[in-house]
PDB file of N, CA and C in Angstrom:
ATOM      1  N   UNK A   1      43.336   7.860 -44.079  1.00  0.00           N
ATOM      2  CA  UNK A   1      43.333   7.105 -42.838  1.00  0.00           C
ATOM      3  C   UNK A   1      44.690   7.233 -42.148  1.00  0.00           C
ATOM      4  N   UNK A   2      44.496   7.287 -40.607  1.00  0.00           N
ATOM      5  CA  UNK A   2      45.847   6.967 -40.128  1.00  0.00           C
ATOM      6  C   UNK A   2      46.047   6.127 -39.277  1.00  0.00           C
ATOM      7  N   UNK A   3      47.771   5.258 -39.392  1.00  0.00           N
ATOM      8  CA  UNK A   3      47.632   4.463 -38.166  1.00  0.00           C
ATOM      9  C   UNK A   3      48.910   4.764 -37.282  1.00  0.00           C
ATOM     10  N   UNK A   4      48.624   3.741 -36.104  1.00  0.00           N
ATOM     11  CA  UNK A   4      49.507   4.159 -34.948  1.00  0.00           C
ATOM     12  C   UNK A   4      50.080   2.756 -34.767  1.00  0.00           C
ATOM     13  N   UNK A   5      51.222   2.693 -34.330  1.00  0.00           N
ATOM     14  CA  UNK A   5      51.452   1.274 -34.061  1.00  0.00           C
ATOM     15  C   UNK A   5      52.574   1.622 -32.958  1.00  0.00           C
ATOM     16  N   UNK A   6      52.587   1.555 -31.726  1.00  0.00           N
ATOM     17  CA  UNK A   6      53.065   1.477 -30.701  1.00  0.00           C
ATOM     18  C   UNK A   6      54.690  -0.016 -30.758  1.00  0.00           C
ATOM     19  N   UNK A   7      55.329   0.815 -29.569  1.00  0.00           N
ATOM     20  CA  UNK A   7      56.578  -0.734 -29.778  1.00  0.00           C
ATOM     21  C   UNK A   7      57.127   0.305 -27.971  1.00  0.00           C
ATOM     22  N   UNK A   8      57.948  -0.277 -27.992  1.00  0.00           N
ATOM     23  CA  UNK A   8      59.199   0.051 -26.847  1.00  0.00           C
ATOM     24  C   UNK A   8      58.621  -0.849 -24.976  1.00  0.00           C
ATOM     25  N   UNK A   9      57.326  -1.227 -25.333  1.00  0.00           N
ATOM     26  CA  UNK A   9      56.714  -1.341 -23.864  1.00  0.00           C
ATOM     27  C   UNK A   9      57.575  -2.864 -23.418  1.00  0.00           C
ATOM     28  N   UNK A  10      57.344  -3.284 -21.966  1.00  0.00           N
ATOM     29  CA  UNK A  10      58.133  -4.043 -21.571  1.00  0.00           C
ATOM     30  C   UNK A  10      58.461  -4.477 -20.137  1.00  0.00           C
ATOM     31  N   UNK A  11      58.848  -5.246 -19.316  1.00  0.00           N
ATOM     32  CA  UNK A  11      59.234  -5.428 -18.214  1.00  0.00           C
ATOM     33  C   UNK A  11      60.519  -4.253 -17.519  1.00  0.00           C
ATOM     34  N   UNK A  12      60.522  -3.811 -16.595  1.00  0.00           N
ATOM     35  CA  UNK A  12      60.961  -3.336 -16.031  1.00  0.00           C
ATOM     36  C   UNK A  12      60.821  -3.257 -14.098  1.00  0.00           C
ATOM     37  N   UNK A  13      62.380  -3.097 -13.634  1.00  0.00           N
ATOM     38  CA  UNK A  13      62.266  -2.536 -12.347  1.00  0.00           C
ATOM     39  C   UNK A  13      61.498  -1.693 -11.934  1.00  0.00           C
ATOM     40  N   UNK A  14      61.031  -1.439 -10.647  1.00  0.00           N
ATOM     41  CA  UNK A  14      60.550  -0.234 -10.146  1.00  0.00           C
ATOM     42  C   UNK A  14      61.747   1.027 -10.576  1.00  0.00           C
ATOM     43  N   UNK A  15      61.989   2.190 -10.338  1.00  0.00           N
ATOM     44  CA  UNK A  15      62.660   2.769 -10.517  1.00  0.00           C
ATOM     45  C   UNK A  15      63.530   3.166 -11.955  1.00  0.00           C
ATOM     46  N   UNK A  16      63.357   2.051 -12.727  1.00  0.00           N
ATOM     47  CA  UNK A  16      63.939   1.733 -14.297  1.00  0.00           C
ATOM     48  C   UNK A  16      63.238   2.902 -14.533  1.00  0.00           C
ATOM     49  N   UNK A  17      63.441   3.016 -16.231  1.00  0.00           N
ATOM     50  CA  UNK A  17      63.127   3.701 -17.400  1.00  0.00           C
ATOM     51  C   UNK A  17      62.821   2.859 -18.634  1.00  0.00           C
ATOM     52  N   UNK A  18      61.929   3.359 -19.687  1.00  0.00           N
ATOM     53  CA  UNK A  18      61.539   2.900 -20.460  1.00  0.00           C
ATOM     54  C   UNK A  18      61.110   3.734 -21.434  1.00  0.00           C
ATOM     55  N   UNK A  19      61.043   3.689 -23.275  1.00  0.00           N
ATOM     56  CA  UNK A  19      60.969   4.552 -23.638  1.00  0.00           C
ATOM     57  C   UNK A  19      60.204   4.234 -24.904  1.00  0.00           C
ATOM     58  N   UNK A  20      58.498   4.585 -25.437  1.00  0.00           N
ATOM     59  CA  UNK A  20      57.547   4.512 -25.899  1.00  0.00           C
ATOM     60  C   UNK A  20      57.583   4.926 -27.263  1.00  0.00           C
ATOM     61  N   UNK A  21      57.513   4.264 -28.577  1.00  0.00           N
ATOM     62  CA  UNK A  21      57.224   5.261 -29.612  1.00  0.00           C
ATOM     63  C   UNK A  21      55.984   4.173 -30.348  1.00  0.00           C
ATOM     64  N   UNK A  22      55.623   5.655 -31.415  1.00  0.00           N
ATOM     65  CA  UNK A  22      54.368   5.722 -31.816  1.00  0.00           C
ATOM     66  C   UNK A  22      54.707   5.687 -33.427  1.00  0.00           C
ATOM     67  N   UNK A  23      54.711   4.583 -34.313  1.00  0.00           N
ATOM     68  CA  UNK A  23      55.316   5.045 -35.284  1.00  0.00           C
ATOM     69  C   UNK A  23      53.520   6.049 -36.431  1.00  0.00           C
ATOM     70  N   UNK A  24      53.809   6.741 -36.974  1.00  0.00           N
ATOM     71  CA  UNK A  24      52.636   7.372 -37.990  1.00  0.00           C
ATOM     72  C   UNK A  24      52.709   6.941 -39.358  1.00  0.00           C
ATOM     73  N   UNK A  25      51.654   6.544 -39.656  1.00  0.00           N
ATOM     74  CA  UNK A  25      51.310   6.293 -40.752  1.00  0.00           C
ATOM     75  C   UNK A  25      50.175   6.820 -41.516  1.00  0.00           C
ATOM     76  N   UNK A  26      49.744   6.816 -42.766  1.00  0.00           N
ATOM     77  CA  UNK A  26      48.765   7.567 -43.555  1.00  0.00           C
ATOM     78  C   UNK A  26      48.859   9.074 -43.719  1.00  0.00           C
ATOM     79  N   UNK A  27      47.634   9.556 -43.690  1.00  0.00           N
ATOM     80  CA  UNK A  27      47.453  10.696 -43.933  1.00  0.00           C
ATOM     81  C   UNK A  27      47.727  11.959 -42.534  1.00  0.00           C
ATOM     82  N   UNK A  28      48.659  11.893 -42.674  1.00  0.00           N
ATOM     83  CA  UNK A  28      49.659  12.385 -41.016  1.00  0.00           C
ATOM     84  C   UNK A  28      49.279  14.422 -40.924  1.00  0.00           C
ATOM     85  N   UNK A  29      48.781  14.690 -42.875  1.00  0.00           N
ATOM     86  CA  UNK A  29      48.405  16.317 -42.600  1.00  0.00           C
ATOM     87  C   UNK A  29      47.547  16.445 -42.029  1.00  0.00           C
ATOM     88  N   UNK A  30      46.622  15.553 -41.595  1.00  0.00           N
ATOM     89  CA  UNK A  30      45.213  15.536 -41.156  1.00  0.00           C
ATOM     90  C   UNK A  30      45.525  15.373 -39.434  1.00  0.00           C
ATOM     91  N   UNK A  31      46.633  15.458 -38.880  1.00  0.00           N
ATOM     92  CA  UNK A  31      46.540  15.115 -37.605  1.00  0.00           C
ATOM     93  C   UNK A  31      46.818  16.820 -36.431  1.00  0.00           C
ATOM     94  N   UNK A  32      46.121  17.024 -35.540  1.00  0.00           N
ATOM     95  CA  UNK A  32      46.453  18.153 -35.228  1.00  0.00           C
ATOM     96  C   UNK A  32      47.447  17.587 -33.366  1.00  0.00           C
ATOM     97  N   UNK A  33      46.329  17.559 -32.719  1.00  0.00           N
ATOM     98  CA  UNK A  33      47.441  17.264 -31.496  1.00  0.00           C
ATOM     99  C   UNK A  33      47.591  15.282 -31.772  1.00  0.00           C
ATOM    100  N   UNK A  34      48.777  15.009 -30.602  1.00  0.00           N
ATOM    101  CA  UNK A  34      48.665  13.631 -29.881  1.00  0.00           C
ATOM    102  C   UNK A  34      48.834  13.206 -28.539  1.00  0.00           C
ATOM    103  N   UNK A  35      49.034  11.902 -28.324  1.00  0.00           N
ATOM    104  CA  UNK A  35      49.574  11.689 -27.034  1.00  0.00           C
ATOM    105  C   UNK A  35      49.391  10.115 -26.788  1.00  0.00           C
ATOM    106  N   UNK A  36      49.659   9.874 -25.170  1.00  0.00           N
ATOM    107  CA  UNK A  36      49.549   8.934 -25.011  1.00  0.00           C
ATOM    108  C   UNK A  36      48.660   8.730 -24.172  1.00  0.00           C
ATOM    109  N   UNK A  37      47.892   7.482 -23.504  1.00  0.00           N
ATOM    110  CA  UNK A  37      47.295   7.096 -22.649  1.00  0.00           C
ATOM    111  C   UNK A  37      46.809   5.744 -21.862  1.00  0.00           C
ATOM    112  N   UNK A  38      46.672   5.129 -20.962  1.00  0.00           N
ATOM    113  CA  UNK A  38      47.048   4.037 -20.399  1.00  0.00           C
ATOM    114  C   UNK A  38      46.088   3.299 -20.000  1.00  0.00           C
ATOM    115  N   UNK A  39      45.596   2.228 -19.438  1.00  0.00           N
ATOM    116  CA  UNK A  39      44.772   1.705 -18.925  1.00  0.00           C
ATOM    117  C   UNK A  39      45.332   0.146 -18.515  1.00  0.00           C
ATOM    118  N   UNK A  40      44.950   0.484 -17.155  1.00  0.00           N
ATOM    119  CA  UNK A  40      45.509  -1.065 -16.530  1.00  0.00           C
ATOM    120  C   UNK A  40      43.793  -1.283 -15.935  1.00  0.00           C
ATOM    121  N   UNK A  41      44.541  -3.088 -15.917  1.00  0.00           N
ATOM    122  CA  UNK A  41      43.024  -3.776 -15.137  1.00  0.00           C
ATOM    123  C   UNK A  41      42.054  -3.264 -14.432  1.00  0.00           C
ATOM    124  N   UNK A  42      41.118  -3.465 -15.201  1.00  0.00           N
ATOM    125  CA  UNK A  42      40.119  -2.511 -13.764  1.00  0.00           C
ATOM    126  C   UNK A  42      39.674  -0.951 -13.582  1.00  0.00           C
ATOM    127  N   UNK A  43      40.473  -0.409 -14.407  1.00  0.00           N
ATOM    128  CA  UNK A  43      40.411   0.896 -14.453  1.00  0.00           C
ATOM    129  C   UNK A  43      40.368   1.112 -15.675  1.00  0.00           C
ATOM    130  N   UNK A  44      39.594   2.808 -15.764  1.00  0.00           N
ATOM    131  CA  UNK A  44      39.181   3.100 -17.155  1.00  0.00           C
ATOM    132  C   UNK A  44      40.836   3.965 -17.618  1.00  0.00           C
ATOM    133  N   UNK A  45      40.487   4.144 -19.106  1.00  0.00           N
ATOM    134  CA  UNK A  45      41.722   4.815 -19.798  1.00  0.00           C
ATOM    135  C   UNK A  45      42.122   6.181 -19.614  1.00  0.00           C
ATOM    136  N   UNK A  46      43.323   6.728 -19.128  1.00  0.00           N
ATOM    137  CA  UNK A  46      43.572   7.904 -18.196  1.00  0.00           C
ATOM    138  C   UNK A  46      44.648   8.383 -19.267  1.00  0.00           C
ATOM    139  N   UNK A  47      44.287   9.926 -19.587  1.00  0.00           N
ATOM    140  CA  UNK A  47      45.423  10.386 -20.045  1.00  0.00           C
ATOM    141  C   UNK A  47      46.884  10.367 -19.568  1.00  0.00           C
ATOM    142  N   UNK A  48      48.074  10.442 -20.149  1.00  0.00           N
ATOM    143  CA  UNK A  48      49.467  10.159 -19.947  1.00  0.00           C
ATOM    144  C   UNK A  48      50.187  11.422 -20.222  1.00  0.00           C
ATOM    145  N   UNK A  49      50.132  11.949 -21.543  1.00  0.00           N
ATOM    146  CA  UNK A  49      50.184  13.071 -21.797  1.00  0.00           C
ATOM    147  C   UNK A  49      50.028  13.272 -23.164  1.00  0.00           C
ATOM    148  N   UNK A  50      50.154  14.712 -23.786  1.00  0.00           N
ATOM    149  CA  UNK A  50      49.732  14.944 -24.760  1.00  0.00           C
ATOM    150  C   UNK A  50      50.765  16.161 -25.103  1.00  0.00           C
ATOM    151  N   UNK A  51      50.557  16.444 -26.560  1.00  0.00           N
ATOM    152  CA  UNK A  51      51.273  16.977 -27.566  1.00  0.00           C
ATOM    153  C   UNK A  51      50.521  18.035 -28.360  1.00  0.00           C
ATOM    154  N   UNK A  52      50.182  19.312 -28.500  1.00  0.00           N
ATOM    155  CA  UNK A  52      49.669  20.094 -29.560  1.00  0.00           C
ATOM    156  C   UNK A  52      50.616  19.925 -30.920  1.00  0.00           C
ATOM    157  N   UNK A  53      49.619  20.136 -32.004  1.00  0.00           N
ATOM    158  CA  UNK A  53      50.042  20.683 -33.127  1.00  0.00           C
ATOM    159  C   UNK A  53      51.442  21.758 -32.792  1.00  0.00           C
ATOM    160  N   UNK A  54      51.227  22.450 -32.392  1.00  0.00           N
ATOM    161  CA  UNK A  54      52.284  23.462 -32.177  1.00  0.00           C
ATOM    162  C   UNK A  54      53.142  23.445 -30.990  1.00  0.00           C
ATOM    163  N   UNK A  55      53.239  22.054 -30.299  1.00  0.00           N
ATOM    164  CA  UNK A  55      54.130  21.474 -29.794  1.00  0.00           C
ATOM    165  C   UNK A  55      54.085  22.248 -28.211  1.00  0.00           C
ATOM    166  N   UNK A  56      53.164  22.317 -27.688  1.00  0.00           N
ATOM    167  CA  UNK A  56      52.548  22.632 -26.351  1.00  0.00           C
ATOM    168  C   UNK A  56      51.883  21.012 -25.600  1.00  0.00           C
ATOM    169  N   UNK A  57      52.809  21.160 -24.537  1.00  0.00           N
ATOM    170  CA  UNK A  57      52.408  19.588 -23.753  1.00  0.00           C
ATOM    171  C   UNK A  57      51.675  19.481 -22.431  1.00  0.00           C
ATOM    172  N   UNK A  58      51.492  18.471 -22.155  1.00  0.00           N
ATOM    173  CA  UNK A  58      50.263  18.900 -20.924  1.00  0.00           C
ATOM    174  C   UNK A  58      50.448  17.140 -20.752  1.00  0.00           C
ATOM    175  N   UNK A  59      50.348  16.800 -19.229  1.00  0.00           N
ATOM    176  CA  UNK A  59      50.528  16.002 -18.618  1.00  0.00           C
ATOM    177  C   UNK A  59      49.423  15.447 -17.948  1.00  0.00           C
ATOM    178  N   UNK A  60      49.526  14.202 -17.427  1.00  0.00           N
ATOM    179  CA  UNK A  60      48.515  13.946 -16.276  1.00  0.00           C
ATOM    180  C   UNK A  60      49.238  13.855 -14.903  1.00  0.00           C
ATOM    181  N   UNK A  61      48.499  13.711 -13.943  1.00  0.00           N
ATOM    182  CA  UNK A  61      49.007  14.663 -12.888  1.00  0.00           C
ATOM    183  C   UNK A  61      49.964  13.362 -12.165  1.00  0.00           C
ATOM    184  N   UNK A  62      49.687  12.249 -12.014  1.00  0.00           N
ATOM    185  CA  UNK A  62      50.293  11.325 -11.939  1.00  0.00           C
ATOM    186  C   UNK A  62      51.578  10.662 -11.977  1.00  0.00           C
ATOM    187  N   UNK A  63      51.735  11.286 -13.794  1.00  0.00           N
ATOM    188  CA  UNK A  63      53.330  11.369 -14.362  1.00  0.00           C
ATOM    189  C   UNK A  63      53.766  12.327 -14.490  1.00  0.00           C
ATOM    190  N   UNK A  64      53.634  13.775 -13.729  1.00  0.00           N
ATOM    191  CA  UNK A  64      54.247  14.699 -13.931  1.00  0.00           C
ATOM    192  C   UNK A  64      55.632  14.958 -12.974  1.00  0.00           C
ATOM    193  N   UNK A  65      56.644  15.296 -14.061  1.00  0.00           N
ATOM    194  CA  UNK A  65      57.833  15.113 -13.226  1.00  0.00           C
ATOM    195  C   UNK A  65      58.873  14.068 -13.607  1.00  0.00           C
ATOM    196  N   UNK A  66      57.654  12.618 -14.023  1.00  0.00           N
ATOM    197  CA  UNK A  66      58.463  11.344 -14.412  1.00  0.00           C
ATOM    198  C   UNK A  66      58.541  11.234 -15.975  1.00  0.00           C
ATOM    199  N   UNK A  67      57.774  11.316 -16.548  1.00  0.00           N
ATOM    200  CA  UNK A  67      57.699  11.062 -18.081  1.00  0.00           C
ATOM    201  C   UNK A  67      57.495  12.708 -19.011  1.00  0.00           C
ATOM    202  N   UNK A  68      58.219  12.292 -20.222  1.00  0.00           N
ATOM    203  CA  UNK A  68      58.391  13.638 -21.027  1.00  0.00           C
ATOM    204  C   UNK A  68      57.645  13.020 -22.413  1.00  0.00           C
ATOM    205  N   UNK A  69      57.151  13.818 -22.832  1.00  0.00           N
ATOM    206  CA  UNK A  69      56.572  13.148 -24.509  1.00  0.00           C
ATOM    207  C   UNK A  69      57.114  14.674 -25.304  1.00  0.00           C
ATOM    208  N   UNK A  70      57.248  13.412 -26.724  1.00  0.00           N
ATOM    209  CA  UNK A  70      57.940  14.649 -27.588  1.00  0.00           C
ATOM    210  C   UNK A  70      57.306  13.828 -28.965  1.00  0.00           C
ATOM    211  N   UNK A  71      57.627  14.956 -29.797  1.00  0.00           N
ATOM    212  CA  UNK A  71      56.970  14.696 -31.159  1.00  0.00           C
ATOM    213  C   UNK A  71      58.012  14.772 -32.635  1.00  0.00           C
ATOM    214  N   UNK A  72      58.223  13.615 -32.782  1.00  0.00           N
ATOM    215  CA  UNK A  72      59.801  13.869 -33.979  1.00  0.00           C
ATOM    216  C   UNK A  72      59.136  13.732 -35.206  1.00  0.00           C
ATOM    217  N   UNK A  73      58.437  15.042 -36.114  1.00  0.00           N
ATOM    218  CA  UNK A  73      58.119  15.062 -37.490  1.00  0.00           C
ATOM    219  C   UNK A  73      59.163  14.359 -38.418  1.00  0.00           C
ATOM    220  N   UNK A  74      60.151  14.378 -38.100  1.00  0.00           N
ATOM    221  CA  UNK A  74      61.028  13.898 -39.378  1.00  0.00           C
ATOM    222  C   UNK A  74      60.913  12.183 -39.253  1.00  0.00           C
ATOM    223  N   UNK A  75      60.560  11.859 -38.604  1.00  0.00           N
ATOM    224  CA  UNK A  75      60.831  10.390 -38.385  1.00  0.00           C
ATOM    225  C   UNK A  75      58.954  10.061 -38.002  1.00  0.00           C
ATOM    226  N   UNK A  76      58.423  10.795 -37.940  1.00  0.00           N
ATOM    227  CA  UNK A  76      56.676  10.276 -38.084  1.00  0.00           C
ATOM    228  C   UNK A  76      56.778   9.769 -36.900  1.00  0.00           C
ATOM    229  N   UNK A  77      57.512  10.159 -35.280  1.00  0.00           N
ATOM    230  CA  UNK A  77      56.827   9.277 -34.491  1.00  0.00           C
ATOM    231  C   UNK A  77      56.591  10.115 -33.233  1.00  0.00           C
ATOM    232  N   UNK A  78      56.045   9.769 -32.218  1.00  0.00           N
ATOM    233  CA  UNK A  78      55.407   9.638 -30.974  1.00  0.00           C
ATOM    234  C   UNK A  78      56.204   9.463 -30.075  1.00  0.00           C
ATOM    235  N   UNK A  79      57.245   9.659 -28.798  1.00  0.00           N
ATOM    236  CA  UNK A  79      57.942   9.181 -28.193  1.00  0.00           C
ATOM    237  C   UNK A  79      57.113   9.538 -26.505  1.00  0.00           C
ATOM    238  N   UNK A  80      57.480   8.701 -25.824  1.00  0.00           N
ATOM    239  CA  UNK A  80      57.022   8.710 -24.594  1.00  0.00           C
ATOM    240  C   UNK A  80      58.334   8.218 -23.469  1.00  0.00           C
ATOM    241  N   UNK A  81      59.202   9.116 -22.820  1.00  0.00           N
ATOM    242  CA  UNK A  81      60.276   8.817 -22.368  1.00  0.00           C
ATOM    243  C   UNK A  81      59.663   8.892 -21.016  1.00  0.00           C
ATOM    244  N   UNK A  82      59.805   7.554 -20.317  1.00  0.00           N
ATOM    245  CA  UNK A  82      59.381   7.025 -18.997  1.00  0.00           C
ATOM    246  C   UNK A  82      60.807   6.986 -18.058  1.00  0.00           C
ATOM    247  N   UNK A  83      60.090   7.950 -16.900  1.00  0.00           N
ATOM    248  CA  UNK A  83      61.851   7.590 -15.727  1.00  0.00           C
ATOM    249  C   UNK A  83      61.243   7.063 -14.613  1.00  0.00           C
ATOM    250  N   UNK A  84      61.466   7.247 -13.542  1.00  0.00           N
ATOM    251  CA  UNK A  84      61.082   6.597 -12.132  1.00  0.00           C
ATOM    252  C   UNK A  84      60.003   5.572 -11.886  1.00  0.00           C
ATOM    253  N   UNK A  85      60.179   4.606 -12.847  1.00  0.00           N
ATOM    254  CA  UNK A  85      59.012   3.905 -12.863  1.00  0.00           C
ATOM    255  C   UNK A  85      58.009   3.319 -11.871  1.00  0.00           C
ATOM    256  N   UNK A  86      57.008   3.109 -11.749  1.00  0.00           N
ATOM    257  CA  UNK A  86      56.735   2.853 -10.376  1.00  0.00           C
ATOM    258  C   UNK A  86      55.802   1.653 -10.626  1.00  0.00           C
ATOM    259  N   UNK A  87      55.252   0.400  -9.661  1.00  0.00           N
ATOM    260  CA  UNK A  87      54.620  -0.685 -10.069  1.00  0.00           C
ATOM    261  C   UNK A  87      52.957   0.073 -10.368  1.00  0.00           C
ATOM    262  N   UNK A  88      52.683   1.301 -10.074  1.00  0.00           N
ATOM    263  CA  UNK A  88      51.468   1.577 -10.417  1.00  0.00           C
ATOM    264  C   UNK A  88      51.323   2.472 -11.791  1.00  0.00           C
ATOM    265  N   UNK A  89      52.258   2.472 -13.082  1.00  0.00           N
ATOM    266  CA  UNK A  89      52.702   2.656 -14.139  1.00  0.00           C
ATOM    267  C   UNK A  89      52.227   1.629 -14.823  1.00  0.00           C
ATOM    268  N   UNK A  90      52.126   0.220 -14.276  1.00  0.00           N
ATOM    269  CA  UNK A  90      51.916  -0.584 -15.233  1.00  0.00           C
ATOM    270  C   UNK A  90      50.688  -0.981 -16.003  1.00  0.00           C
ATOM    271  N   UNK A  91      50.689  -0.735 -17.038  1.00  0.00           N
ATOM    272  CA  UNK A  91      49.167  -0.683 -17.894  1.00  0.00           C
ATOM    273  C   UNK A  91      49.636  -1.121 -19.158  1.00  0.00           C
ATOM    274  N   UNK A  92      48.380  -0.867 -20.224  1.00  0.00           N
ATOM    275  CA  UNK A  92      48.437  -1.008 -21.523  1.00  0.00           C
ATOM    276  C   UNK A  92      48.763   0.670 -22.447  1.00  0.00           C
ATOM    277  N   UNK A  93      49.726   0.719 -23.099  1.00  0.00           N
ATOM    278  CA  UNK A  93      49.913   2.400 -23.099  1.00  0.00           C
ATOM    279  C   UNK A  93      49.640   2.424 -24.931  1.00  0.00           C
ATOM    280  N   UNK A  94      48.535   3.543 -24.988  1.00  0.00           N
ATOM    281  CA  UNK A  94      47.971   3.273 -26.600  1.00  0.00           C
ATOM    282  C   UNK A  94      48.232   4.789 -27.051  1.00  0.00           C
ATOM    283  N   UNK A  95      49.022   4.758 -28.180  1.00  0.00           N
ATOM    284  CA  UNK A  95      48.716   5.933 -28.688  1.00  0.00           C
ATOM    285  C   UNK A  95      47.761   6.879 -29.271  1.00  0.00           C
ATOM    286  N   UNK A  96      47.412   8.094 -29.162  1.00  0.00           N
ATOM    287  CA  UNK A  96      46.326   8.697 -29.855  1.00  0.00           C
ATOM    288  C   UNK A  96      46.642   9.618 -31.232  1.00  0.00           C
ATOM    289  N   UNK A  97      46.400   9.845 -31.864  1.00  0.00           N
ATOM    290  CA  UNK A  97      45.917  11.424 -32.891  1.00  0.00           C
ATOM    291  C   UNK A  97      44.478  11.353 -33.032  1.00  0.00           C
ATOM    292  N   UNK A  98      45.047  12.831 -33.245  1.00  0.00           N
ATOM    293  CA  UNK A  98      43.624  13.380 -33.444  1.00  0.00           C
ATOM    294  C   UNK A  98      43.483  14.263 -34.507  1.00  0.00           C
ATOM    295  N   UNK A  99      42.449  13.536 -35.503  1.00  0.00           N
ATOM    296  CA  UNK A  99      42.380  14.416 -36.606  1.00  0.00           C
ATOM    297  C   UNK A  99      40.773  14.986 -36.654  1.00  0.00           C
ATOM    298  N   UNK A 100      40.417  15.049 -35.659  1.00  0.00           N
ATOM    299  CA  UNK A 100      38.879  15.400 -35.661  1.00  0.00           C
ATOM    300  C   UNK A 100      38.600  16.242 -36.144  1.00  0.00           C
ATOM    301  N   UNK A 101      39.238  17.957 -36.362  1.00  0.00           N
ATOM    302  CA  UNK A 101      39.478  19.325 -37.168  1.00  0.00           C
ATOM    303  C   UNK A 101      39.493  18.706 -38.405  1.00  0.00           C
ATOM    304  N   UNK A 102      39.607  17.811 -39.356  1.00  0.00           N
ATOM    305  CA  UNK A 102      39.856  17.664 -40.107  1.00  0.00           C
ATOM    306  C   UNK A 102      38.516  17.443 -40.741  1.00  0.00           C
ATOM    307  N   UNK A 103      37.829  17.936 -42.144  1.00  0.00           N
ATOM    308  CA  UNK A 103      36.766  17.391 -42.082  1.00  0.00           C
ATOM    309  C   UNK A 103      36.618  15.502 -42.944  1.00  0.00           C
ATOM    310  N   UNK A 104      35.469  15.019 -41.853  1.00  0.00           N
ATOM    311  CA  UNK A 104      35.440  13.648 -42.257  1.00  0.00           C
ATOM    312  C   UNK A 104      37.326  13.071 -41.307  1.00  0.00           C
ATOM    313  N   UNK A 105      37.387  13.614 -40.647  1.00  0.00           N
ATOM    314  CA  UNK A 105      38.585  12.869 -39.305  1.00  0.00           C
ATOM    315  C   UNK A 105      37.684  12.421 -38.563  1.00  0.00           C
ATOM    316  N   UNK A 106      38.815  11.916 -37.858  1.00  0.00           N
ATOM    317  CA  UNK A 106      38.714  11.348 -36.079  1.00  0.00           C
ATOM    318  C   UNK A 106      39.840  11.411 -35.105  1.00  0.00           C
ATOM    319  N   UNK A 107      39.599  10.763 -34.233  1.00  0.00           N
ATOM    320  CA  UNK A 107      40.675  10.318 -33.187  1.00  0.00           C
ATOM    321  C   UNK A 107      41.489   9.012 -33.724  1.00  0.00           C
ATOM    322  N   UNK A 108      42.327   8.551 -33.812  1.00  0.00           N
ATOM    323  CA  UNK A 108      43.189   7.801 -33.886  1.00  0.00           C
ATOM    324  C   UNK A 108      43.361   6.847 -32.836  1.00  0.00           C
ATOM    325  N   UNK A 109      43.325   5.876 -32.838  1.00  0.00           N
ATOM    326  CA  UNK A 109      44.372   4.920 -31.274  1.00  0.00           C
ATOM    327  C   UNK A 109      45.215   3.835 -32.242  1.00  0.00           C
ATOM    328  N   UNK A 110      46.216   3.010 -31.614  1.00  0.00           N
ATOM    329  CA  UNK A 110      47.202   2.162 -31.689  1.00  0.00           C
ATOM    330  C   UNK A 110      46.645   1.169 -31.325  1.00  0.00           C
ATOM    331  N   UNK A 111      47.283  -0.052 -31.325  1.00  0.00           N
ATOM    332  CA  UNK A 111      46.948  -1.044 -31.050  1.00  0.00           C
ATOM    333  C   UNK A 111      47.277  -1.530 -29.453  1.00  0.00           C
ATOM    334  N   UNK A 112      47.879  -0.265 -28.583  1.00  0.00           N
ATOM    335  CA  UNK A 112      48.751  -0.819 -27.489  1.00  0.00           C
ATOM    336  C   UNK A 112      49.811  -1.500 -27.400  1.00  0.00           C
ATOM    337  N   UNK A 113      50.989  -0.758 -26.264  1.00  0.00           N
ATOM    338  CA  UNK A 113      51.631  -1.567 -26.065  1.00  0.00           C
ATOM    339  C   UNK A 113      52.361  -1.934 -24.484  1.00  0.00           C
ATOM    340  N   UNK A 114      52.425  -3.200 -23.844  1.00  0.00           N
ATOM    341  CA  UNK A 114      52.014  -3.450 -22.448  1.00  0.00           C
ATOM    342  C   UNK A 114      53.553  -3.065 -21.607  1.00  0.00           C
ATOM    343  N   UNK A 115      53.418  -2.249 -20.678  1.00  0.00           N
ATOM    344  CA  UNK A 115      54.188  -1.947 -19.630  1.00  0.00           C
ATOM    345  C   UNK A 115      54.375  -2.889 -18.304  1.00  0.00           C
ATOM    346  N   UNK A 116      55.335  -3.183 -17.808  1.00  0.00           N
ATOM    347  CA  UNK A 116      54.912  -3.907 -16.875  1.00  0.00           C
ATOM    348  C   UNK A 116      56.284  -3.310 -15.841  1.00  0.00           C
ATOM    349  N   UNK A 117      55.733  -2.616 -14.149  1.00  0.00           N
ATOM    350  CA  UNK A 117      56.926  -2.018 -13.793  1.00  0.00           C
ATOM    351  C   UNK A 117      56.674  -3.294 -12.514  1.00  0.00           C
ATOM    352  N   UNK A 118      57.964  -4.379 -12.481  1.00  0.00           N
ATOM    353  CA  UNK A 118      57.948  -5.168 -11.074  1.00  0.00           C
ATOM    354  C   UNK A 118      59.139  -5.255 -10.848  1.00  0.00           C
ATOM    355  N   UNK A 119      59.349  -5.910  -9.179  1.00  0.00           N
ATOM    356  CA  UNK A 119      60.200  -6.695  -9.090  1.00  0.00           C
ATOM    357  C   UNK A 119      60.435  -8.050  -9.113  1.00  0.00           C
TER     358      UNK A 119
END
């Protein structure tokens, strides 16, 4: 089994920065890509970005430009480095893996953790 447990989310300015990790737990050989993804009120859950196994990233079109995701094996975590924040950023931001290649895997999520960009 694996888990995700999200931390760094938080109040912030428009324009601030903020910076997301994903800590990993369990059976972490079983995981091939990750990422992150968001969902505020009202709206369904929208990719943020994502991470291959072999460390190829891919964005949503939204945060491209503003946020970088990176993947630190030595430390088992998930990072999601947020810049130009904007009040339409603000959501619930949950981490994913995905061990679906794996046989008897799945997808992974976190428990969330809440962003909030105001003044």
């Amino acid at each position: 089994q694996v888990q995700l447990v999200e931390s760094g989310g938080g109040l912030v300015q428009p324009g601030g920065s903020l910076r997301l990790s994903c800590t990993v737990s369990g059976s972490i050989f079983t995981i091939g890509g990750m990422g992150w993804y968001r969902q505020a009120p009202g709206k369904e859950r929208e990719l943020v970005a994502t991470v291959s196994r072999g460390g190829s990233t891919n964005y949503g079109d939204s945060v491209k430009g503003r946020f970088t995701v990176s993947r630190d094996r030595a430390k088992n975590t998930l990072n999601l480095q947020m810049n130009s924040l904007k009040p339409e950023d603000t959501a619930v931001y949950y981490c994913n893996a995905d061990a679906s290649a794996w046989p008897g895997g799945k997808t992974h999520w976190g428990q969330g953790t809440q962003v909030t960009v105001s003044s």
